[in-house]
N, C-alpha and C. Protein backbone atom coordinates (compact mmCIF):
# COMPACT_ATOMS: atom_id res chain seq x y z
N UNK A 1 -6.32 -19.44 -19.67
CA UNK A 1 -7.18 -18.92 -18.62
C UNK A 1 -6.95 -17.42 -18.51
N UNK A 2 -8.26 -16.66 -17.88
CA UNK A 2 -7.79 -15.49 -18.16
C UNK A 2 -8.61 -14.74 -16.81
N UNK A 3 -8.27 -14.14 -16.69
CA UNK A 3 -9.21 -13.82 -14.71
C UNK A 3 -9.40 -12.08 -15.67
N UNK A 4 -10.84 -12.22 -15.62
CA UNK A 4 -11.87 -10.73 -15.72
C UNK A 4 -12.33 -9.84 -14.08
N UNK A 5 -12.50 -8.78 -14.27
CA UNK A 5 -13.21 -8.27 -12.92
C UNK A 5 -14.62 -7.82 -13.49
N UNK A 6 -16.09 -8.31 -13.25
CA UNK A 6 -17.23 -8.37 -13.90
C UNK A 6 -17.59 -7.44 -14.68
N UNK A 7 -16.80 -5.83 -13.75
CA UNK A 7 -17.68 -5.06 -14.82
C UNK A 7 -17.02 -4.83 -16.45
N UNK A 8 -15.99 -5.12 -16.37
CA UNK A 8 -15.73 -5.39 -17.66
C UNK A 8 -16.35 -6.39 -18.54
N UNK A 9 -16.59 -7.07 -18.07
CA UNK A 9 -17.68 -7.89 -18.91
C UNK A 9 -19.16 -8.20 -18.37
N UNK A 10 -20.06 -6.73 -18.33
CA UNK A 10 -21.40 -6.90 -17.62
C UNK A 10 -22.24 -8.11 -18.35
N UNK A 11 -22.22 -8.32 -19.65
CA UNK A 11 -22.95 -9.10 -19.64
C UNK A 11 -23.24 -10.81 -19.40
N UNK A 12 -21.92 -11.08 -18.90
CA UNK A 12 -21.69 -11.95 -17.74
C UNK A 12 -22.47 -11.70 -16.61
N UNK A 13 -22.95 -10.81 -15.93
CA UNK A 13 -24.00 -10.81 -14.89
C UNK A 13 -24.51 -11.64 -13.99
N UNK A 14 -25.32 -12.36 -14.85
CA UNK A 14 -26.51 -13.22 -14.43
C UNK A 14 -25.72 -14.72 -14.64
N UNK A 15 -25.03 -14.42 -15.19
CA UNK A 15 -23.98 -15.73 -14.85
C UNK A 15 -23.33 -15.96 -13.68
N UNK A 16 -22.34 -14.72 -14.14
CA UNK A 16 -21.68 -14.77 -12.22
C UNK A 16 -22.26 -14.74 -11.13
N UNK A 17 -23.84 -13.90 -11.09
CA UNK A 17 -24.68 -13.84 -10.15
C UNK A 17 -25.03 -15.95 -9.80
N UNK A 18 -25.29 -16.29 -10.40
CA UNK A 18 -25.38 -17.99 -10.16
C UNK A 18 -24.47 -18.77 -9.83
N UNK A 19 -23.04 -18.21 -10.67
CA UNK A 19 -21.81 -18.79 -10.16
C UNK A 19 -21.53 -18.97 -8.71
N UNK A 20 -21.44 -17.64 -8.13
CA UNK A 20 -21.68 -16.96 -7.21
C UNK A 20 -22.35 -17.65 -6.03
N UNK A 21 -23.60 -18.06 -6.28
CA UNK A 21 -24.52 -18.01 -5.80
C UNK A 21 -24.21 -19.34 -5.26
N UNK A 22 -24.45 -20.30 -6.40
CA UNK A 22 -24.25 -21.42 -6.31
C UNK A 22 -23.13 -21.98 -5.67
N UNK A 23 -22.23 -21.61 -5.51
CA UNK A 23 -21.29 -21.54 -4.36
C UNK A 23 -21.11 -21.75 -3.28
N UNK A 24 -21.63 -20.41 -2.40
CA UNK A 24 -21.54 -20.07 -1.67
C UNK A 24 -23.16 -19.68 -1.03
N UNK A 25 -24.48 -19.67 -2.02
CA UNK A 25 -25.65 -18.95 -1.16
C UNK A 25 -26.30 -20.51 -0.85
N UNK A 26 -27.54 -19.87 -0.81
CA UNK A 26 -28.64 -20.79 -0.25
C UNK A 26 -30.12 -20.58 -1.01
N UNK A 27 -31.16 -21.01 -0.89
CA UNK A 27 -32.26 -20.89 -1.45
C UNK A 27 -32.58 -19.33 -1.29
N UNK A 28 -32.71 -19.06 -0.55
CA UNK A 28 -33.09 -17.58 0.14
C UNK A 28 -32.64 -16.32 -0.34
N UNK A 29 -31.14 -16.45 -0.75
CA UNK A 29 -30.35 -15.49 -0.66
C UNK A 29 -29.50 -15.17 -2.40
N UNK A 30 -29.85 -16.21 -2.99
CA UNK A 30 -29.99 -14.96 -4.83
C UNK A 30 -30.00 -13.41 -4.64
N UNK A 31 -30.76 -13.23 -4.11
CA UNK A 31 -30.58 -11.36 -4.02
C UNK A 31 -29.66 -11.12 -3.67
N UNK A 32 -29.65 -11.69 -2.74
CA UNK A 32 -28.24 -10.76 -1.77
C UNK A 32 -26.97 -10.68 -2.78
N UNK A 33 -26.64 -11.68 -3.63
CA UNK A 33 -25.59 -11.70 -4.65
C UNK A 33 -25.66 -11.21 -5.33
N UNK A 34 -27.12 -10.81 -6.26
CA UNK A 34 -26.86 -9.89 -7.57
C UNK A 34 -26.87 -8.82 -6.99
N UNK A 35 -27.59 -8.17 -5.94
CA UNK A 35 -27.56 -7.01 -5.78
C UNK A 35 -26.36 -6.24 -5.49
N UNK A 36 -25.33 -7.36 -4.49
CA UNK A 36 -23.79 -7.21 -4.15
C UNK A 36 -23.33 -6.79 -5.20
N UNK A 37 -23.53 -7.97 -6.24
CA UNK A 37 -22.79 -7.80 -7.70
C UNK A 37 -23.21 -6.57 -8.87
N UNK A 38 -24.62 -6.15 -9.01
CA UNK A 38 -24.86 -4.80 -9.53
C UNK A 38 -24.04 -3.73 -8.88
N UNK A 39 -24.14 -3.64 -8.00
CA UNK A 39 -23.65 -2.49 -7.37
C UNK A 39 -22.24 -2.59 -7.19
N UNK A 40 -21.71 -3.66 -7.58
CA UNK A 40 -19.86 -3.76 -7.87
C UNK A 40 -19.57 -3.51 -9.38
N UNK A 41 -20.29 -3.18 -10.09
CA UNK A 41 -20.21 -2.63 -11.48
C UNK A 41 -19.65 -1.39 -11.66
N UNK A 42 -19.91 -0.61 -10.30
CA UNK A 42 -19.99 0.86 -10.83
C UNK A 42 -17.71 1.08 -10.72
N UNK A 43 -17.37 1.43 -11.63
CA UNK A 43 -16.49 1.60 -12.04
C UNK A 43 -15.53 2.32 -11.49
N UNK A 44 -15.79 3.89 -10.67
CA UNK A 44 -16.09 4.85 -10.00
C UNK A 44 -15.52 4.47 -8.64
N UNK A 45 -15.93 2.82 -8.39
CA UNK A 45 -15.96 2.63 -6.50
C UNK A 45 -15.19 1.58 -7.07
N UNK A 46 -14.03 1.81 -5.49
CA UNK A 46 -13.12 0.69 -5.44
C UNK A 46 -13.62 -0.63 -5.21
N UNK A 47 -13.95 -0.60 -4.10
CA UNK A 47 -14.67 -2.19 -3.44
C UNK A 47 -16.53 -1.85 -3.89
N UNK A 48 -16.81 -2.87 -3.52
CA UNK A 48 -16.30 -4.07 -4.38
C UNK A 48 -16.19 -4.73 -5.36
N UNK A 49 -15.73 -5.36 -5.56
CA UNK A 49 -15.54 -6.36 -6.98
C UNK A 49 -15.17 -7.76 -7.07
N UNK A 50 -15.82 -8.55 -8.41
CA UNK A 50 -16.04 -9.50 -8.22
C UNK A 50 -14.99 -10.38 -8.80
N UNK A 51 -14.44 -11.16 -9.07
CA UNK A 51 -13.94 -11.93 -10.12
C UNK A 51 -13.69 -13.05 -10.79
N UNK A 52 -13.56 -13.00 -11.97
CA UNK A 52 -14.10 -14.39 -12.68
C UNK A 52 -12.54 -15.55 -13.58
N UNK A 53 -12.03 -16.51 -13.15
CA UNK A 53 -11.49 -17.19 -13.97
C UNK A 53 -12.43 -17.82 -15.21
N UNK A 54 -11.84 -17.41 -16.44
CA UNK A 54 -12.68 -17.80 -17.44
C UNK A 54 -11.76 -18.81 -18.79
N UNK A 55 -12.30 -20.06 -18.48
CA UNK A 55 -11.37 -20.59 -20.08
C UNK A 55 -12.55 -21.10 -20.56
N UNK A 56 -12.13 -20.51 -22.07
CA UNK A 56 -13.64 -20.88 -22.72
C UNK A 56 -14.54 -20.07 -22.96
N UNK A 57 -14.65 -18.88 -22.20
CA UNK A 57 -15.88 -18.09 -21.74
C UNK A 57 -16.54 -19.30 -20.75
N UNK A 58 -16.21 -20.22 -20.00
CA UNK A 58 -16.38 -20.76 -18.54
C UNK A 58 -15.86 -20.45 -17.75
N UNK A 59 -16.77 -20.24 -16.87
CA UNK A 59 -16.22 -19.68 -15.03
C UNK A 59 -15.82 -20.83 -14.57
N UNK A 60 -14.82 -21.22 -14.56
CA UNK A 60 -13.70 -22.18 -13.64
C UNK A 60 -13.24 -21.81 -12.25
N UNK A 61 -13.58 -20.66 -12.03
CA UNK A 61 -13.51 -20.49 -10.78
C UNK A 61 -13.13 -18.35 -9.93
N UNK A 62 -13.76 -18.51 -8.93
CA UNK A 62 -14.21 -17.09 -8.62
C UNK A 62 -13.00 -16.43 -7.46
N UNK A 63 -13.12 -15.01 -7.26
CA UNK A 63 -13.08 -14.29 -6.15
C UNK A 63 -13.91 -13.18 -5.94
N UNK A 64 -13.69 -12.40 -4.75
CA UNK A 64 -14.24 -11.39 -4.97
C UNK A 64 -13.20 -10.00 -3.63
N UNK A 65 -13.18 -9.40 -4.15
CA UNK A 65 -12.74 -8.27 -3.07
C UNK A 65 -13.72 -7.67 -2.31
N UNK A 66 -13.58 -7.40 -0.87
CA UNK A 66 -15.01 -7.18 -0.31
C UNK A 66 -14.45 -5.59 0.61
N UNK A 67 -15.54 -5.15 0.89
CA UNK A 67 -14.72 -4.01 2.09
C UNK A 67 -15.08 -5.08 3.44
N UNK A 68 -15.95 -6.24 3.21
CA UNK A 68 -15.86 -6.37 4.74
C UNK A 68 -16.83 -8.17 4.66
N UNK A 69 -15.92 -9.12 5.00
CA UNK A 69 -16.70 -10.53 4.83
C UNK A 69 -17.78 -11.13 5.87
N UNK A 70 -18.22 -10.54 6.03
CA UNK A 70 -19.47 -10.11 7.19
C UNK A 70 -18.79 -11.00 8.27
N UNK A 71 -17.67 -10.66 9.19
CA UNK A 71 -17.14 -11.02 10.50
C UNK A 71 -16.98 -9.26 10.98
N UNK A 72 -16.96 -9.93 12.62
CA UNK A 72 -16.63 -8.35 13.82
C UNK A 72 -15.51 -7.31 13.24
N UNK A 73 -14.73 -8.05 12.43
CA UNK A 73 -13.35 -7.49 12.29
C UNK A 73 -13.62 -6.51 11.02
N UNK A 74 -14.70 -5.19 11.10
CA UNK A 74 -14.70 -4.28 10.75
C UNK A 74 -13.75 -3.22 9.93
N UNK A 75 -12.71 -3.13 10.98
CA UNK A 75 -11.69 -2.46 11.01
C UNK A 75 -10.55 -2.52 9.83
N UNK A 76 -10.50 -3.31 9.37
CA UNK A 76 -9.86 -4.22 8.42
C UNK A 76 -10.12 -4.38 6.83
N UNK A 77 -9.53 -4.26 6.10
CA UNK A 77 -10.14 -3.59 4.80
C UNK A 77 -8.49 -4.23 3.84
N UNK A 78 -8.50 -4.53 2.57
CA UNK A 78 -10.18 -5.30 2.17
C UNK A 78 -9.81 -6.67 2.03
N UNK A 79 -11.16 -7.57 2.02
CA UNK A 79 -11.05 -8.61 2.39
C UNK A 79 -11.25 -9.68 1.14
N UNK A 80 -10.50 -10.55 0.81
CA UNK A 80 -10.58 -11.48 0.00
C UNK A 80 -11.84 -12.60 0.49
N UNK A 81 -13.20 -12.59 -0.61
CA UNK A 81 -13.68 -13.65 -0.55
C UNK A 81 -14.17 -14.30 -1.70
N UNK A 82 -14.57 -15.53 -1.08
CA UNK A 82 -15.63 -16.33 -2.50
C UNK A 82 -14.52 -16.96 -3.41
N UNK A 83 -13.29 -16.88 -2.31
CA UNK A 83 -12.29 -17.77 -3.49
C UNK A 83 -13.07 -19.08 -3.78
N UNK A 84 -13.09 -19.70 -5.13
CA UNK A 84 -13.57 -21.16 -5.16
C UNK A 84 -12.98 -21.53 -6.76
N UNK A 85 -12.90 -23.00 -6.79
CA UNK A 85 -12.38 -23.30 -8.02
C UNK A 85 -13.04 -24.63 -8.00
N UNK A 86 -13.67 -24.50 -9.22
CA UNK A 86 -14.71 -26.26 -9.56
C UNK A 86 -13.89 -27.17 -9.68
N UNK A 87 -14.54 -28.22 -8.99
CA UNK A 87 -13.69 -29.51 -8.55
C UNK A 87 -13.11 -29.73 -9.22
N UNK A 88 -13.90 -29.92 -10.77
CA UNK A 88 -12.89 -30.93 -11.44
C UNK A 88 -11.73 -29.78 -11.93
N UNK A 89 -11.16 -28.73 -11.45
CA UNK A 89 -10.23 -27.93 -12.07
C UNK A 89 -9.01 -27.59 -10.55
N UNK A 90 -9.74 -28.15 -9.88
CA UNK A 90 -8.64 -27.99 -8.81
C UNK A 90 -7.18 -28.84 -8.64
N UNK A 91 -6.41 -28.40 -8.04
CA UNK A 91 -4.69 -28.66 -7.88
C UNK A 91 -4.02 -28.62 -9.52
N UNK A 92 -4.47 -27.91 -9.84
CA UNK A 92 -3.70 -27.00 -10.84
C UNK A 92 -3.22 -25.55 -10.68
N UNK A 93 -3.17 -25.19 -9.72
CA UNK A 93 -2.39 -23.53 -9.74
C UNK A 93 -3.49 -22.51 -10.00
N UNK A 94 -4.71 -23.16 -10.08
CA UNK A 94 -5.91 -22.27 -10.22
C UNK A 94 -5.88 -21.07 -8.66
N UNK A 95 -6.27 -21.62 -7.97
CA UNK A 95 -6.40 -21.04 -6.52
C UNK A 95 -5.50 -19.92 -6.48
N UNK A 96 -3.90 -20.61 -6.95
CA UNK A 96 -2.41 -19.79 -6.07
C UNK A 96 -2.71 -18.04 -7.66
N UNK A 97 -3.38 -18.82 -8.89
CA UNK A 97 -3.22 -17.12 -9.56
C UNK A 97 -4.29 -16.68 -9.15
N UNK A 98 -5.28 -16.88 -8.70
CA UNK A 98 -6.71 -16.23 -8.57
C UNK A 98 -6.11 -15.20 -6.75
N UNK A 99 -5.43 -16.40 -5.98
CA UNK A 99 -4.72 -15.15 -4.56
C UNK A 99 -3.75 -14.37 -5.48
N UNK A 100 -2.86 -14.48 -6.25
CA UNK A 100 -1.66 -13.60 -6.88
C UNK A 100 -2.69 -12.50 -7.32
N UNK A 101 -3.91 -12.84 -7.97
CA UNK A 101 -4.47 -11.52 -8.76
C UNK A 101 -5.06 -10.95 -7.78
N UNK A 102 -5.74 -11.45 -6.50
CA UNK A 102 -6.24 -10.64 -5.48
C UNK A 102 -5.15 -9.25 -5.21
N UNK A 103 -3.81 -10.03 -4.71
CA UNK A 103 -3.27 -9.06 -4.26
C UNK A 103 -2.48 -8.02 -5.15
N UNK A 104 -2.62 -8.56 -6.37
CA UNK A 104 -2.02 -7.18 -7.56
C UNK A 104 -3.28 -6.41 -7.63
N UNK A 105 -4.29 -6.83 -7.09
CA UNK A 105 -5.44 -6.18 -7.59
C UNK A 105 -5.39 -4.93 -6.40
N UNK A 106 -5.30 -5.53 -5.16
CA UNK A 106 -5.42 -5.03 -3.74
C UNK A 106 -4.22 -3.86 -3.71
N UNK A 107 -3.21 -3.88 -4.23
CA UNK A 107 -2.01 -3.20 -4.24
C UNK A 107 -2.23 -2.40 -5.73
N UNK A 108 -3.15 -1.98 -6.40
CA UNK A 108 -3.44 -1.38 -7.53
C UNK A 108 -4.40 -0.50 -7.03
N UNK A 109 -5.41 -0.70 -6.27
CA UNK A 109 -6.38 0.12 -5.24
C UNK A 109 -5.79 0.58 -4.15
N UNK A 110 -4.73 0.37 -4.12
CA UNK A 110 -3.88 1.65 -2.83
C UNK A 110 -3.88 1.00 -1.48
N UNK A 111 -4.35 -0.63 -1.65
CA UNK A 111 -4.22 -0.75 0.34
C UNK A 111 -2.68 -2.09 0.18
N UNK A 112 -2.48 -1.95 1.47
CA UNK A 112 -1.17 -2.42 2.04
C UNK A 112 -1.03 -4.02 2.32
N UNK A 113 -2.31 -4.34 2.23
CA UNK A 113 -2.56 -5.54 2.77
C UNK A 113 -3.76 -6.16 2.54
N UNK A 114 -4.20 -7.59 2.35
CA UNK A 114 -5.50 -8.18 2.01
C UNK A 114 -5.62 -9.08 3.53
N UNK A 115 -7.08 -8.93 3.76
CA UNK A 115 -7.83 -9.91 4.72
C UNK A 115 -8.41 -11.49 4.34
N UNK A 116 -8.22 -12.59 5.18
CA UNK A 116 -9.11 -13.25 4.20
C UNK A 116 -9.80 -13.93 5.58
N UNK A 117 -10.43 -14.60 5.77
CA UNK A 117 -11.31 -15.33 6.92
C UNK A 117 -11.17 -16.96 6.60
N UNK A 118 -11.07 -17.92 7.24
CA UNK A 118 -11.31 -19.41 6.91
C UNK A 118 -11.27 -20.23 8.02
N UNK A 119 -12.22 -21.18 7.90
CA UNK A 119 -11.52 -22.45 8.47
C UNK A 119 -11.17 -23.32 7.91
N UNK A 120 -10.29 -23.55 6.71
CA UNK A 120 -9.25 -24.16 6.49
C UNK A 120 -8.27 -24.48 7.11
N UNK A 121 -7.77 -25.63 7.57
CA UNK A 121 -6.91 -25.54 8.17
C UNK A 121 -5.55 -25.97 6.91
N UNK A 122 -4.55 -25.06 7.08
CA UNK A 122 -3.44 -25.14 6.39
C UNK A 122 -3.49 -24.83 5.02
N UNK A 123 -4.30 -24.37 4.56
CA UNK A 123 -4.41 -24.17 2.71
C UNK A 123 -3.57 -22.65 2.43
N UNK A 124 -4.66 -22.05 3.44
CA UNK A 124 -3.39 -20.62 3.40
C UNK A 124 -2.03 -20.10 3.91
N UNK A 125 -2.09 -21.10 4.90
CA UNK A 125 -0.67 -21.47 5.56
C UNK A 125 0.37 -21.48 4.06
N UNK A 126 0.34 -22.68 3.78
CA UNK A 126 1.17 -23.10 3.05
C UNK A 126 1.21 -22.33 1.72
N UNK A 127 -0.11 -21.04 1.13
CA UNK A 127 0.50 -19.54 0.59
C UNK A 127 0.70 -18.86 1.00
N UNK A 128 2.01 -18.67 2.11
CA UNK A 128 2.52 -17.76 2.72
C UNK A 128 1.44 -16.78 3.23
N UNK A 129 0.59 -17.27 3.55
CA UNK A 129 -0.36 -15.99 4.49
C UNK A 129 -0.16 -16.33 5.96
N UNK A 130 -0.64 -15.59 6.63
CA UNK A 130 -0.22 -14.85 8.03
C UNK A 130 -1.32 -15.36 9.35
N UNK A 131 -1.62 -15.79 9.78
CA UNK A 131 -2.58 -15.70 10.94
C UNK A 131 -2.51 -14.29 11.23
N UNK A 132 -3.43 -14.02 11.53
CA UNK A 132 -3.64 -12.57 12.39
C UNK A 132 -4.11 -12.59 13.88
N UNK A 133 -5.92 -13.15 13.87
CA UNK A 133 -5.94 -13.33 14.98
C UNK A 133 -7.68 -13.75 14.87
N UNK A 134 -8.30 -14.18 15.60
CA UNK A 134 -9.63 -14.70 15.45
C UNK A 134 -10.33 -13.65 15.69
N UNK A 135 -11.61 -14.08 14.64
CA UNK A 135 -12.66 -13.04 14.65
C UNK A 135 -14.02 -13.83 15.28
N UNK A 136 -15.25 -13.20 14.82
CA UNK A 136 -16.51 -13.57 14.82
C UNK A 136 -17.16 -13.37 13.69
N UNK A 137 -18.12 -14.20 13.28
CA UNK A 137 -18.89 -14.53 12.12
C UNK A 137 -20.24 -14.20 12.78
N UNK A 138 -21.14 -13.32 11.85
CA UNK A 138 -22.66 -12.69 12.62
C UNK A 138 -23.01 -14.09 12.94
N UNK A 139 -22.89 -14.94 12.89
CA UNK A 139 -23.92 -16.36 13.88
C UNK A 139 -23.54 -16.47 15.08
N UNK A 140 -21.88 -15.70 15.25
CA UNK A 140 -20.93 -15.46 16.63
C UNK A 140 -19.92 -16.58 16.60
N UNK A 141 -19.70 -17.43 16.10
CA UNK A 141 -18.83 -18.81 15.44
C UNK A 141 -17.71 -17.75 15.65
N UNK A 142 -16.40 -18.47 16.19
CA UNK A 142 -15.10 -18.32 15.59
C UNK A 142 -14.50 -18.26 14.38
N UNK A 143 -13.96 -17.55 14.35
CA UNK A 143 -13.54 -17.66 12.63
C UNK A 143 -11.82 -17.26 12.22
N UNK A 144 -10.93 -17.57 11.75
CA UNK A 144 -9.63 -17.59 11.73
C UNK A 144 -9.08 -16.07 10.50
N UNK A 145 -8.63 -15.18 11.05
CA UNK A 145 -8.56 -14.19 10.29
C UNK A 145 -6.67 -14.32 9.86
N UNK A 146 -6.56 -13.96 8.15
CA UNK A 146 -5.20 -14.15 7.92
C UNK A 146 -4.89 -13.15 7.19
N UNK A 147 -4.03 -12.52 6.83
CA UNK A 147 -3.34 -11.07 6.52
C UNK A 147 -1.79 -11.75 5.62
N UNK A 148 -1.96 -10.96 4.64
CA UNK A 148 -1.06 -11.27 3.37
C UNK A 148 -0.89 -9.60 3.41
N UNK A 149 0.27 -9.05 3.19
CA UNK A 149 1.00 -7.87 2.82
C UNK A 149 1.12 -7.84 1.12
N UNK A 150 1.17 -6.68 0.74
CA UNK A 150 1.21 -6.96 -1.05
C UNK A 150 2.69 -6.30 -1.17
N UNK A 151 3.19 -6.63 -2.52
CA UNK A 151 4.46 -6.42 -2.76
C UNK A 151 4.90 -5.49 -3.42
């Protein structure tokens, strides 16, 4: 397995744009992902960026670094999302390197600390991440904000 950040491999694109998509969007909202994802190409800009576990040249499973996971908590930078790992590849250690590469990634771009948002209960617990403190999600929903320090 080998974890890429997209723009190194643009012509993955329209892949990850579906990966992506398929995920996490809805009928509606395809744009909103490639356009996220074009504009995380540019090389130049830290955030954002996307990323891809690949065995095979298959996406087995994603992240992405965000400046901000559309909750109130603004202030806060940067934020781990879109973690996901396809079913049939899960409880293998997929998840725990895809957070390890977040935060070598996060601590390679100069910040101190990664954000992540969930309602999971206990998944990030038990990778040593942090409660912080509750946010809001634009629908206004509660939402559980957790803070990992990098090393």
């Amino acid at each position: 397995m080998e974890i890429i950040e997209l723009s190194q491999r643009p012509a993955l694109l329209e892949v990850a744009v579906d990966y992506f998509w398929k995920c996490w969007g809805n009928e509606q909202n395809r744009i909103f992902y490639k356009d996220c994802m074009m504009h995380s190409m540019d090389a130049t800009k830290t955030l954002p960026k996307f990323y891809m576990a690949l065995e095979a040249e298959q996406i087995i499973g994603s992240y992405a670094l965000l400046t901000n996971d559309l909750i109130s908590r603004q202030d806060l930078m940067p934020w781990l999302g879109c973690l996901f790992v396809n079913e049939d590849r899960r409880n293998q250690g997929i998840a725990e390197k895809l957070l390890e590469h977040g935060l070598q990634q996060t601590k390679l771009k100069g910040f101190e600390a990664l954000y992540l948002s969930s309602d999971l209960e206990g998944f990030y617990e038990k990778k040593s991440w942090q409660y912080l403190a509750k946010g809001y999600g634009f629908s206004g929903g509660e939402i559980k904000i957790y803070t990992k320090k990098v090393d």
